[in-house]
C-alpha atoms as a PDB file:
ATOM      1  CA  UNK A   1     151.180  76.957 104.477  1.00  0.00           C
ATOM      2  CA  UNK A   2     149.316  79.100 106.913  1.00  0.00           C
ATOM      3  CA  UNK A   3     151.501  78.228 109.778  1.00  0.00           C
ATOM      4  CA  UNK A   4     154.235  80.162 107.413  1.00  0.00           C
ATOM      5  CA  UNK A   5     151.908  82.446 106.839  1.00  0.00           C
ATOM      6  CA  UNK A   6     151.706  83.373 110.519  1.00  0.00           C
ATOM      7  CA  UNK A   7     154.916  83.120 111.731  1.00  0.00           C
ATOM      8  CA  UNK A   8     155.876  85.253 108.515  1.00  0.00           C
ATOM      9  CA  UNK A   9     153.188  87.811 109.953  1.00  0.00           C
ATOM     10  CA  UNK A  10     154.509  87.692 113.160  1.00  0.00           C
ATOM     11  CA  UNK A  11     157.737  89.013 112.227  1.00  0.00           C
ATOM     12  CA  UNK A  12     156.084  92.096 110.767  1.00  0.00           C
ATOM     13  CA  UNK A  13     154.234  92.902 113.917  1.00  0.00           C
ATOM     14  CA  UNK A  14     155.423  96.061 115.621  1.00  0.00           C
ATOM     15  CA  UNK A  15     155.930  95.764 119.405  1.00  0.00           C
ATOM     16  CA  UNK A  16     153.975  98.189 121.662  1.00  0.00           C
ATOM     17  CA  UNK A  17     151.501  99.834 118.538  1.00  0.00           C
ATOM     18  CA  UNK A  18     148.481  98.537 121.063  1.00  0.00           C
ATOM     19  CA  UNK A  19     148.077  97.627 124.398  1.00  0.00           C
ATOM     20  CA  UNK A  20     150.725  94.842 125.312  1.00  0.00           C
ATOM     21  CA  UNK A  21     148.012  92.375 126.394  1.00  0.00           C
ATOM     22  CA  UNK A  22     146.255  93.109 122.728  1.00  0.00           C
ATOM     23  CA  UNK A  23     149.470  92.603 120.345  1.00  0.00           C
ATOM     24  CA  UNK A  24     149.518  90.599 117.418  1.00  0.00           C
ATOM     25  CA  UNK A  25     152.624  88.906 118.888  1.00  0.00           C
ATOM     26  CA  UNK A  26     151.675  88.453 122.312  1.00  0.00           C
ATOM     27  CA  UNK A  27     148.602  86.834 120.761  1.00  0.00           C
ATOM     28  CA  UNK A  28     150.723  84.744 118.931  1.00  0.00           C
ATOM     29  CA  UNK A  29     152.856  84.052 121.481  1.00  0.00           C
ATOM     30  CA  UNK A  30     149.639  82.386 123.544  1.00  0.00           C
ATOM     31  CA  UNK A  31     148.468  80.563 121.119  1.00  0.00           C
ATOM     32  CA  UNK A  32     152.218  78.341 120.020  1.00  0.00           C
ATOM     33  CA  UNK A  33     151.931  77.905 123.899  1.00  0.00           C
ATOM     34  CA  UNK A  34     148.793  77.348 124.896  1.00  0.00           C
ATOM     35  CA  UNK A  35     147.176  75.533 121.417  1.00  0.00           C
ATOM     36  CA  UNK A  36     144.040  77.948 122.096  1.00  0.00           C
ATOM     37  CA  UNK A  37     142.681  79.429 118.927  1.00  0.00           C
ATOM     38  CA  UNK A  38     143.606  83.061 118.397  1.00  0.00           C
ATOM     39  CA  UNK A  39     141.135  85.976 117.070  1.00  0.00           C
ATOM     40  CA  UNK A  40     142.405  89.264 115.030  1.00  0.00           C
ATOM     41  CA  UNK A  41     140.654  91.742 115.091  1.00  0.00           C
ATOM     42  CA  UNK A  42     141.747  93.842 112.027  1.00  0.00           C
ATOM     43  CA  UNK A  43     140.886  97.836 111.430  1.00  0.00           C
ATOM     44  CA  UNK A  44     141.401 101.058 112.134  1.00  0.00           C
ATOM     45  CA  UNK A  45     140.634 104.814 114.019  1.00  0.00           C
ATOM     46  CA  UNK A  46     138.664 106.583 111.135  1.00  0.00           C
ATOM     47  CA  UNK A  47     136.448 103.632 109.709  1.00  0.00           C
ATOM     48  CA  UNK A  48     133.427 104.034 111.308  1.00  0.00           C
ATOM     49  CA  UNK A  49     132.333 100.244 111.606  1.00  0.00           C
ATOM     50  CA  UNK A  50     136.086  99.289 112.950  1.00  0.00           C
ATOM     51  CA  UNK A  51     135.385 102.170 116.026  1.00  0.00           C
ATOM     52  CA  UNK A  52     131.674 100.322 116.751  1.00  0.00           C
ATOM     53  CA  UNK A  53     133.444  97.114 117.245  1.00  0.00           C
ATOM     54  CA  UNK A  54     135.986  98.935 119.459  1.00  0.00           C
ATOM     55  CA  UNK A  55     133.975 100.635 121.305  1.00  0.00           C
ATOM     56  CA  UNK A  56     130.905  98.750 122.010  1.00  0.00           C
ATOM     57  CA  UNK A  57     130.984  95.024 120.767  1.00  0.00           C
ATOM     58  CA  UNK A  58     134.814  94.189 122.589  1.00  0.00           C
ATOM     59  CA  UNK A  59     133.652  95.991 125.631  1.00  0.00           C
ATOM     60  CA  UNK A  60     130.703  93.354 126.165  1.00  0.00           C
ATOM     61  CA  UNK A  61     132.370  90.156 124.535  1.00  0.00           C
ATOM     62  CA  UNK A  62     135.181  91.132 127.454  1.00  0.00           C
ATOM     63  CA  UNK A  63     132.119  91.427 130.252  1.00  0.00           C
ATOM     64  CA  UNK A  64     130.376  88.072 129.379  1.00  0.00           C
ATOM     65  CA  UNK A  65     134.080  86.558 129.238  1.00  0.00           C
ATOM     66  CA  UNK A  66     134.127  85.588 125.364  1.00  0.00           C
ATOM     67  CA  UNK A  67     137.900  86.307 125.764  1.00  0.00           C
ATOM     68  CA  UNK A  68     138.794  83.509 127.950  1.00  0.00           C
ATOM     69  CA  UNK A  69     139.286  80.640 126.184  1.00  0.00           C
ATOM     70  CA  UNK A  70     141.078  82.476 123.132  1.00  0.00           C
ATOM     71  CA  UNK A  71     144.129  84.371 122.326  1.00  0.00           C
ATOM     72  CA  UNK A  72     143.341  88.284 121.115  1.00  0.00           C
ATOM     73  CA  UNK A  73     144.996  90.728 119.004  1.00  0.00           C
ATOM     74  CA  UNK A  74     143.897  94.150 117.744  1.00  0.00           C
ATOM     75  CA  UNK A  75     145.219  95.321 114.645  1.00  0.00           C
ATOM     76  CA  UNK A  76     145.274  98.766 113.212  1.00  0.00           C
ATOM     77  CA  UNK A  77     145.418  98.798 109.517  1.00  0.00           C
ATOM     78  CA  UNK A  78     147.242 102.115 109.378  1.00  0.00           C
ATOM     79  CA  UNK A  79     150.103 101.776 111.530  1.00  0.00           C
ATOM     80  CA  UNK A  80     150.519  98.088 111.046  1.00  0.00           C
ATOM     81  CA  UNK A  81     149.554  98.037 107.218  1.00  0.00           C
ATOM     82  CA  UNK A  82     152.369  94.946 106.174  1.00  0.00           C
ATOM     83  CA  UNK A  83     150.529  92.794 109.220  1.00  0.00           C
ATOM     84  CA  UNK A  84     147.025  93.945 108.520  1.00  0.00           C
ATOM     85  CA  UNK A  85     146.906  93.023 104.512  1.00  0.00           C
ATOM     86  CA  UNK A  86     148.852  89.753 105.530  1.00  0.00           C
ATOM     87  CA  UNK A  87     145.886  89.100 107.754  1.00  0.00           C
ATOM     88  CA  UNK A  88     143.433  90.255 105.463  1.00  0.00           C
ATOM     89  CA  UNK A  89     144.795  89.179 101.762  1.00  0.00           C
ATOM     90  CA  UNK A  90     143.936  93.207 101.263  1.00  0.00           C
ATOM     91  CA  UNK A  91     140.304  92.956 101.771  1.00  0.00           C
ATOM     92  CA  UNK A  92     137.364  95.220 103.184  1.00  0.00           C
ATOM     93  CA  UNK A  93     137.687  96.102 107.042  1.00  0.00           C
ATOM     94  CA  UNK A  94     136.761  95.639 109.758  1.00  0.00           C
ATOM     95  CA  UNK A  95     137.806  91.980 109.604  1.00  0.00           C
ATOM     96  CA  UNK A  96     137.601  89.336 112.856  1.00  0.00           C
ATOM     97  CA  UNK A  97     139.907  86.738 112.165  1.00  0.00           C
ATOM     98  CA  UNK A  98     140.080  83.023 114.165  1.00  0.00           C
ATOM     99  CA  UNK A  99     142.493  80.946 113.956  1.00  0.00           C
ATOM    100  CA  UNK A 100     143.279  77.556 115.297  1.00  0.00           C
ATOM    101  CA  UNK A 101     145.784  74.700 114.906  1.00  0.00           C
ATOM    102  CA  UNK A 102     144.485  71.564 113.901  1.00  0.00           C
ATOM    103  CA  UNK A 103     146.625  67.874 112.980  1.00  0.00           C
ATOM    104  CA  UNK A 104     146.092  69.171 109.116  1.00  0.00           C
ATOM    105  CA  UNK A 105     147.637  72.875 109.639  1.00  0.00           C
ATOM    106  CA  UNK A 106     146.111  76.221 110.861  1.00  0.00           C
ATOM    107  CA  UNK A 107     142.531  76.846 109.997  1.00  0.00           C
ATOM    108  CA  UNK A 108     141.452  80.619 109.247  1.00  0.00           C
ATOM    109  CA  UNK A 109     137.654  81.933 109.968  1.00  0.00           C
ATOM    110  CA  UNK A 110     136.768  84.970 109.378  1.00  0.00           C
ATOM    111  CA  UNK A 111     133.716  87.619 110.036  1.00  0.00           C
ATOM    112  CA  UNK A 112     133.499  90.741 107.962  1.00  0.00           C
ATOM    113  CA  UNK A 113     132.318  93.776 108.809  1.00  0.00           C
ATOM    114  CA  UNK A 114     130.596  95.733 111.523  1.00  0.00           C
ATOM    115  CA  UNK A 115     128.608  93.032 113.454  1.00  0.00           C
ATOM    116  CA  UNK A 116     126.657  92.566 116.337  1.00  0.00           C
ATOM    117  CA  UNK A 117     128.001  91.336 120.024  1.00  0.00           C
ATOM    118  CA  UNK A 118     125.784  88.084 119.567  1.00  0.00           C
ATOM    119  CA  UNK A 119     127.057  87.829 116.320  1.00  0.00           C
ATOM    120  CA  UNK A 120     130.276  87.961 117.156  1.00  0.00           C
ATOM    121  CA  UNK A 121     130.422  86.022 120.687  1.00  0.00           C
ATOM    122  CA  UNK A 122     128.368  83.140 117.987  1.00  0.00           C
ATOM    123  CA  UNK A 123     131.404  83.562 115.235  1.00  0.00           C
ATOM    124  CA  UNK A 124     133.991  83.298 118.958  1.00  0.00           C
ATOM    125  CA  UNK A 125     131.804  80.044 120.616  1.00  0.00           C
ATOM    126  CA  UNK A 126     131.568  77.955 116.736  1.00  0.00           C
ATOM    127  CA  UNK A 127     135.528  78.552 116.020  1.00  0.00           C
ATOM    128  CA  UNK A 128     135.727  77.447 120.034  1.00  0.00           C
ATOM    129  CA  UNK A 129     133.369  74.176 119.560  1.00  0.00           C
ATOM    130  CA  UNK A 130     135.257  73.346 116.270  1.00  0.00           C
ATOM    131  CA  UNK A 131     138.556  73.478 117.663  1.00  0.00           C
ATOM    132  CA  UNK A 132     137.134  71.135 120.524  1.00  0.00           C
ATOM    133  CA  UNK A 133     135.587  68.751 118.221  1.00  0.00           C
ATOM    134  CA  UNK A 134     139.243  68.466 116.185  1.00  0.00           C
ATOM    135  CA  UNK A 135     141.235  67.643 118.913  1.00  0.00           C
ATOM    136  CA  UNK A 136     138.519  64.953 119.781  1.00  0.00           C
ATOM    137  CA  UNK A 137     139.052  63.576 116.710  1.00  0.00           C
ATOM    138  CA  UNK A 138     142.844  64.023 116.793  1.00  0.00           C
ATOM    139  CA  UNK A 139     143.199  62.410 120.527  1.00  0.00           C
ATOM    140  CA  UNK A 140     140.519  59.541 119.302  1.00  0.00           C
ATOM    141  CA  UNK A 141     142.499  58.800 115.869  1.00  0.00           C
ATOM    142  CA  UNK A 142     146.007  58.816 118.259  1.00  0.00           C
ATOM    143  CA  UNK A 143     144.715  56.475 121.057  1.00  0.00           C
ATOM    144  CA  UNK A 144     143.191  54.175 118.346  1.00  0.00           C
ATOM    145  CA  UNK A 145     146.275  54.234 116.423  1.00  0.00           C
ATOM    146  CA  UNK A 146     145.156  55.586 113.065  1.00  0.00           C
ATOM    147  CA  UNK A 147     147.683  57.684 111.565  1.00  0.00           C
END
């Protein structure tokens, strides 16, 4: 169901509304590619908590390389508004979203409101671990020959 529920959103993103590297498509894109969990980060230009998290938590989750090991998307609630309530169900911004593929489906985290960088790298490094730990479990439950 969420796998629908993403590749539905990904036909509402809109090409180019952020920088390339930052869509919610090219985030997609990575993550049916790579496997690697994905994080949203949904909000927008006049919401004072959103801006924060713009300005000075993704500037220092970037330097101490929190990025790495995930696909990233920004989303701006005003000029993607379709994408951003998909994302969201409708609910209070700003909103970090993680997802991740597991052998059940797509599992959805999320972290609401204006938080800080440890908070945030901590919300980044669990939805990491537990994606680690599930393929584990997966490769272990393949190789014994569970189904």
């Amino acid at each position: 169901m969420l796998g629908v529920m993403l590749s539905a959103v990904l036909s509402l993103a809109l090409p180019g509304s952020e920088a390339e590297a930052e869509t919610y498509a090219a985030a997609y894109k990575t993550i049916v590619e790579s496997g690697r969990p994905m994080v949203v980060l949904v909000g927008t230009d006049w919401c004072p908590p959103c801006v924060a998290m713009k300005r000075h938590v993704l500037p220092e989750l970037r330097k101490r390389r929190c990025f790495k090991k995930i696909a990233f998307a920004r989303v701006n609630s005003d000029q993607e508004a379709d994408l951003a309530k998909r994302l969201t169900g409708g609910g209070a911004i700003p909103q970090m979203i993680m997802f991740r593929r597991t052998a059940d489906g797509w599992v959805r985290r999320k972290l609401i409101g204006r938080h800080n960088v440890d908070a945030v790298e901590r919300f980044i490094e669990q939805g990491i671990a537990l994606d680690h730990a599930s393929r584990r479990r997966e490769s272990h439950r393949l190789t014994s020959g569970q189904r």
